[in-house]
Protein backbone atom coordinates (compact mmCIF):
# COMPACT_ATOMS: atom_id res chain seq x y z
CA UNK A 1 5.53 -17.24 -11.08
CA UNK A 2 2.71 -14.80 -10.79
CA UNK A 3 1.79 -13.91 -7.24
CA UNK A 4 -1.47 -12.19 -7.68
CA UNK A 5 -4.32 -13.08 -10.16
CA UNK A 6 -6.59 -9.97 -11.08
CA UNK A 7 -10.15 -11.80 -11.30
CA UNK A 8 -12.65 -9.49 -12.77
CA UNK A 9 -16.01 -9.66 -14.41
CA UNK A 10 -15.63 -7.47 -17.59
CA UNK A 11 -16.20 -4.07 -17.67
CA UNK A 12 -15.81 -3.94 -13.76
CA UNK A 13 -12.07 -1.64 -13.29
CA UNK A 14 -9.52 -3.99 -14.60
CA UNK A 15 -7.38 -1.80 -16.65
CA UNK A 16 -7.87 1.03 -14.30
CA UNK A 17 -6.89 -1.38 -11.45
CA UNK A 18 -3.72 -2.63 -13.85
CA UNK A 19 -2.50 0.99 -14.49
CA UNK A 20 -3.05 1.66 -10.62
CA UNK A 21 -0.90 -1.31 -9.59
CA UNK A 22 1.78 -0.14 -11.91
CA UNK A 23 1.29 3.93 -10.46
CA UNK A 24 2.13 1.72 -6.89
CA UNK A 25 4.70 -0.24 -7.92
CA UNK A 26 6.75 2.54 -9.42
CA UNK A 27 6.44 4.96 -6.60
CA UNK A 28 7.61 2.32 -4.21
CA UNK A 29 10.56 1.52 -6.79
CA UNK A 30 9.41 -2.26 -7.42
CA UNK A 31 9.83 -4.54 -10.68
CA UNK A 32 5.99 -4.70 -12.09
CA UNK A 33 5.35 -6.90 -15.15
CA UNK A 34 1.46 -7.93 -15.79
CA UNK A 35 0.38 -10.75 -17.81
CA UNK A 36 -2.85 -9.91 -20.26
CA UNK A 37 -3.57 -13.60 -19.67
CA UNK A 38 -5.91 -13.69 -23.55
CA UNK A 39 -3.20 -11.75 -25.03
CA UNK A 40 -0.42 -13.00 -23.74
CA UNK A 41 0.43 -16.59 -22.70
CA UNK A 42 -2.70 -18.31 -21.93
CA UNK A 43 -1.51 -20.25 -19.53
CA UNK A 44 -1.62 -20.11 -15.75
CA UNK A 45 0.52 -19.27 -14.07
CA UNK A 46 1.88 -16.82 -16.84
CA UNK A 47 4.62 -18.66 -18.66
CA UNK A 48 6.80 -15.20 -18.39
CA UNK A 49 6.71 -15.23 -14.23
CA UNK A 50 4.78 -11.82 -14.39
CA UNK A 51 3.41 -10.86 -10.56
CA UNK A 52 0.35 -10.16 -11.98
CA UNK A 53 -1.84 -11.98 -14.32
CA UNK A 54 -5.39 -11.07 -15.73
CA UNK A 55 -8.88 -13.23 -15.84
CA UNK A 56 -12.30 -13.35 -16.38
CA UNK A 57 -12.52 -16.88 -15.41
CA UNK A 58 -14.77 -17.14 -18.09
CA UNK A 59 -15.90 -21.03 -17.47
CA UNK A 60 -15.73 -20.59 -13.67
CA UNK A 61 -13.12 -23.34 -13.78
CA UNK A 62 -10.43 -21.39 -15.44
CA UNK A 63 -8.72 -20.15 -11.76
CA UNK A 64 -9.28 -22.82 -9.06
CA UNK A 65 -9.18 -21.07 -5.60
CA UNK A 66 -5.89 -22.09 -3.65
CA UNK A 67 -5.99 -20.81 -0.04
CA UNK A 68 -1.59 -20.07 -1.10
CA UNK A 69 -2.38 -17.95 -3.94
CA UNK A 70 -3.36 -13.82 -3.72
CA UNK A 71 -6.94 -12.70 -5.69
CA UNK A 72 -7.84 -9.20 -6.71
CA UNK A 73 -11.60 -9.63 -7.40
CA UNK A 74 -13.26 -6.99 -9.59
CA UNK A 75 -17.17 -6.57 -10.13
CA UNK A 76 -20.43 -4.21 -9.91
CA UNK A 77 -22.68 -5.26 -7.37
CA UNK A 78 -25.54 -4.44 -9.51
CA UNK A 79 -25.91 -6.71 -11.89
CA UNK A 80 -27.92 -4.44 -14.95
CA UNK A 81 -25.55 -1.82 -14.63
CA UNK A 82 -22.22 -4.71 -15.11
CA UNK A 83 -24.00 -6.39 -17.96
CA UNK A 84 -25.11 -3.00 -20.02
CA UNK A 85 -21.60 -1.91 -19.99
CA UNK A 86 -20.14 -5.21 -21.14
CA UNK A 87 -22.88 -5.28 -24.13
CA UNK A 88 -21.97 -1.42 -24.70
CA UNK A 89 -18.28 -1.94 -25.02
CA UNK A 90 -18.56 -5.18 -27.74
CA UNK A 91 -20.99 -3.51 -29.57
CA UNK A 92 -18.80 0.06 -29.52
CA UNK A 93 -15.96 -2.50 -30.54
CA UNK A 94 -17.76 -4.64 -33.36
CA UNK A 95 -19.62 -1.75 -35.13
CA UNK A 96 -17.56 1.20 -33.75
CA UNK A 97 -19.82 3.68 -32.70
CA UNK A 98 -22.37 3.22 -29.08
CA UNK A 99 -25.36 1.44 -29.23
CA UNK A 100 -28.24 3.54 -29.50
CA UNK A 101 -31.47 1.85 -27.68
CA UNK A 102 -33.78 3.93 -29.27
CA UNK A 103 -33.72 1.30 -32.12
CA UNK A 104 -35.94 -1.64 -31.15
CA UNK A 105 -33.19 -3.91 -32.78
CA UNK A 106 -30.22 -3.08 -30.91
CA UNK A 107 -32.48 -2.70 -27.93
CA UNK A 108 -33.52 -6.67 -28.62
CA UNK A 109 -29.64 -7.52 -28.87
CA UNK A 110 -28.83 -5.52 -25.30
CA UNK A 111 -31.50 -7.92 -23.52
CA UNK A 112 -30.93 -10.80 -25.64
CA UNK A 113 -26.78 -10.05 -24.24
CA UNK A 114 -27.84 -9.68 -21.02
CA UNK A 115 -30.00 -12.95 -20.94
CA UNK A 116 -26.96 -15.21 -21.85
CA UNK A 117 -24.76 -13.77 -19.74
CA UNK A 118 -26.69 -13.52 -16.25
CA UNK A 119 -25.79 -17.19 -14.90
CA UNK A 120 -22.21 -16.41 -15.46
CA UNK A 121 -22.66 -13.05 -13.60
CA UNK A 122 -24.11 -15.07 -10.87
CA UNK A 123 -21.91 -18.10 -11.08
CA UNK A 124 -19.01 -15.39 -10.84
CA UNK A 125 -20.32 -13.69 -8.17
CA UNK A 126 -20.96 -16.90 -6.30
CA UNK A 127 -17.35 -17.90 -6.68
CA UNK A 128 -15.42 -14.54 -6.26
CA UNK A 129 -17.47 -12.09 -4.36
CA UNK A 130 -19.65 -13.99 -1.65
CA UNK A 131 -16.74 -16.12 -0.49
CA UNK A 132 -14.83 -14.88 2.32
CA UNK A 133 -11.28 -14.85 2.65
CA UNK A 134 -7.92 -13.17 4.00
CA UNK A 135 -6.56 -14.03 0.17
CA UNK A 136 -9.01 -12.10 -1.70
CA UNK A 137 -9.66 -8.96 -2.04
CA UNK A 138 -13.07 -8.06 -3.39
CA UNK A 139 -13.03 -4.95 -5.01
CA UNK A 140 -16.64 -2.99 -6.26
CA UNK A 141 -16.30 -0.54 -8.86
CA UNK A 142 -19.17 2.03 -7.85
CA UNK A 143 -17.16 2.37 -4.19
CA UNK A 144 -13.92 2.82 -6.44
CA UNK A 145 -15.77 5.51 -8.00
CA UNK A 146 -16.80 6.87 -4.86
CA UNK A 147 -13.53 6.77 -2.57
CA UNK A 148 -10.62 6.49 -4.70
CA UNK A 149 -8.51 6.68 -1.66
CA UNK A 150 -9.88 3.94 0.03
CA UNK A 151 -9.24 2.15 -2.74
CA UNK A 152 -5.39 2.73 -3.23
CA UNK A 153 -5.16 1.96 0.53
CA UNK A 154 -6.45 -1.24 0.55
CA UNK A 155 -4.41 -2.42 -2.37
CA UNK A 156 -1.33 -1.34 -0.50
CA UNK A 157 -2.18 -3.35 2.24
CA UNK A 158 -3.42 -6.38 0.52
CA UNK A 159 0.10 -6.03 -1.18
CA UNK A 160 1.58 -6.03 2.45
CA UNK A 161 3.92 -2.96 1.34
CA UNK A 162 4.55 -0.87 4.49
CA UNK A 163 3.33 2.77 3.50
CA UNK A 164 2.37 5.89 5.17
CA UNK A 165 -0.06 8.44 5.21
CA UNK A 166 1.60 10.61 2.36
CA UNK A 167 2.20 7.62 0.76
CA UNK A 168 -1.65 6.89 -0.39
CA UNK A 169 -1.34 10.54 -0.77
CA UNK A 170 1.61 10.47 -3.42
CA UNK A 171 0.07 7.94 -5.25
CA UNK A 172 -3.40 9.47 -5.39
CA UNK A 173 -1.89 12.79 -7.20
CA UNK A 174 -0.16 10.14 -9.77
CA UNK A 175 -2.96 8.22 -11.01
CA UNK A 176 -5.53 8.98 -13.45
CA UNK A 177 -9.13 10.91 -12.36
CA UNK A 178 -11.43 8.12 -11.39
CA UNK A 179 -14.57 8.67 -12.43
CA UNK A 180 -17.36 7.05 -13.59
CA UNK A 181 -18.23 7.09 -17.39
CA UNK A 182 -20.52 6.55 -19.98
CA UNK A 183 -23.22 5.59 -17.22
CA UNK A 184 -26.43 4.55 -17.73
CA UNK A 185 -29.44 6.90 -17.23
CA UNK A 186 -32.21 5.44 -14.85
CA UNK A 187 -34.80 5.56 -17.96
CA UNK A 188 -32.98 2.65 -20.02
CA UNK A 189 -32.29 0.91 -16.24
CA UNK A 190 -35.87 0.62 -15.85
CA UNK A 191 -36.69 -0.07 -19.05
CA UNK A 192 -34.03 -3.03 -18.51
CA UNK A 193 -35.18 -4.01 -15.47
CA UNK A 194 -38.56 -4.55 -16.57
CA UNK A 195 -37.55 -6.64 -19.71
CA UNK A 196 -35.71 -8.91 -17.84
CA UNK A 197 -38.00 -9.23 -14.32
CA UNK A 198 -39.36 -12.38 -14.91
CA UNK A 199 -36.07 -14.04 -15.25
């Protein structure tokens, strides 16, 4: 049975935080398996037993918090910048190339996107990042971004593997650059942010 559920708004670090978890697990020498959740079983717990299993928690009733169960919470604490990047990635994936918001009609189906999709940011965010617990780790992508370490570190611990120093050190060398990309300039922001202000 899964011990850890990776909860994460899309777009938000979930299959950098997957491929991270793996980088850990191997340095340390410990059986990893990781359930893809919509492409795997789609059940939960995983069917398979895999430690980890992915979710969006899509309906918000999906994962029901269980004080005896271990959460991985991934989002953006700014909500424009979380729902651009979901809208960029479908449309990259149903028309295969990047929107381009110069054209008034992609432009209407960005804020259209973002429209339908801010009460489940905020329904999300109500039910993953502002509660407090010693089960759930809430992890923000722009401080990923900024302090990569910090971010290995506190996995470790919320994994309760004993570790030193060079440890976090190792594991930094053997994961992938972490970087933001594809980011959105602060002329479409602004144009978003006015679209949307009266919402």
């Amino acid at each position: 049975m899964n011990k850890y559920f990776l909860v994460s708004f899309p777009r938000s670090g979930q299959h950098l935080t997957e491929r991270t978890l793996k980088t850990i697990y191997n340095y340390f020498g410990m059986e990893y398996s990781y359930c893809e959740y919509y492409k795997c079983c789609n059940t939960i717990p995983c069917k398979y037993g895999s430690h980890f299993q992915k979710n969006h928690d899509f309906f918000r009733s999906q994962i029901f918090w269980d004080i005896n169960k271990q959460y991985i919470v991934l989002y953006r604490e700014n909500m424009i910048e979380q729902l651009e990047s979901l809208f960029r990635y479908t449309y990259y994936r149903d028309n295969m190339k990047h929107p381009d918001y110069e054209d008034n009609l992609v432009y209407d189906q960005l804020i259209e996107s973002i429209k339908n999709k801010i009460e489940y940011y905020k329904q999300f965010i109500n039910k993953w990042v502002e509660r407090s617990s010693t089960n759930i780790l809430q992890l923000e992508y722009s401080e990923v971004i900024r302090n990569p370490r910090k971010y290995v570190e506190n996995l470790i611990s919320f994994l309760s593997i004993p570790h030193l120093d060079k440890d976090i050190d190792n594991i930094i060398q053997n994961i992938e650059k972490i970087e933001y990309k594809n980011t959105i300039d602060n002329t479409l922001y602004c144009r978003i942010q006015s679209s949307i202000k009266n919402l």
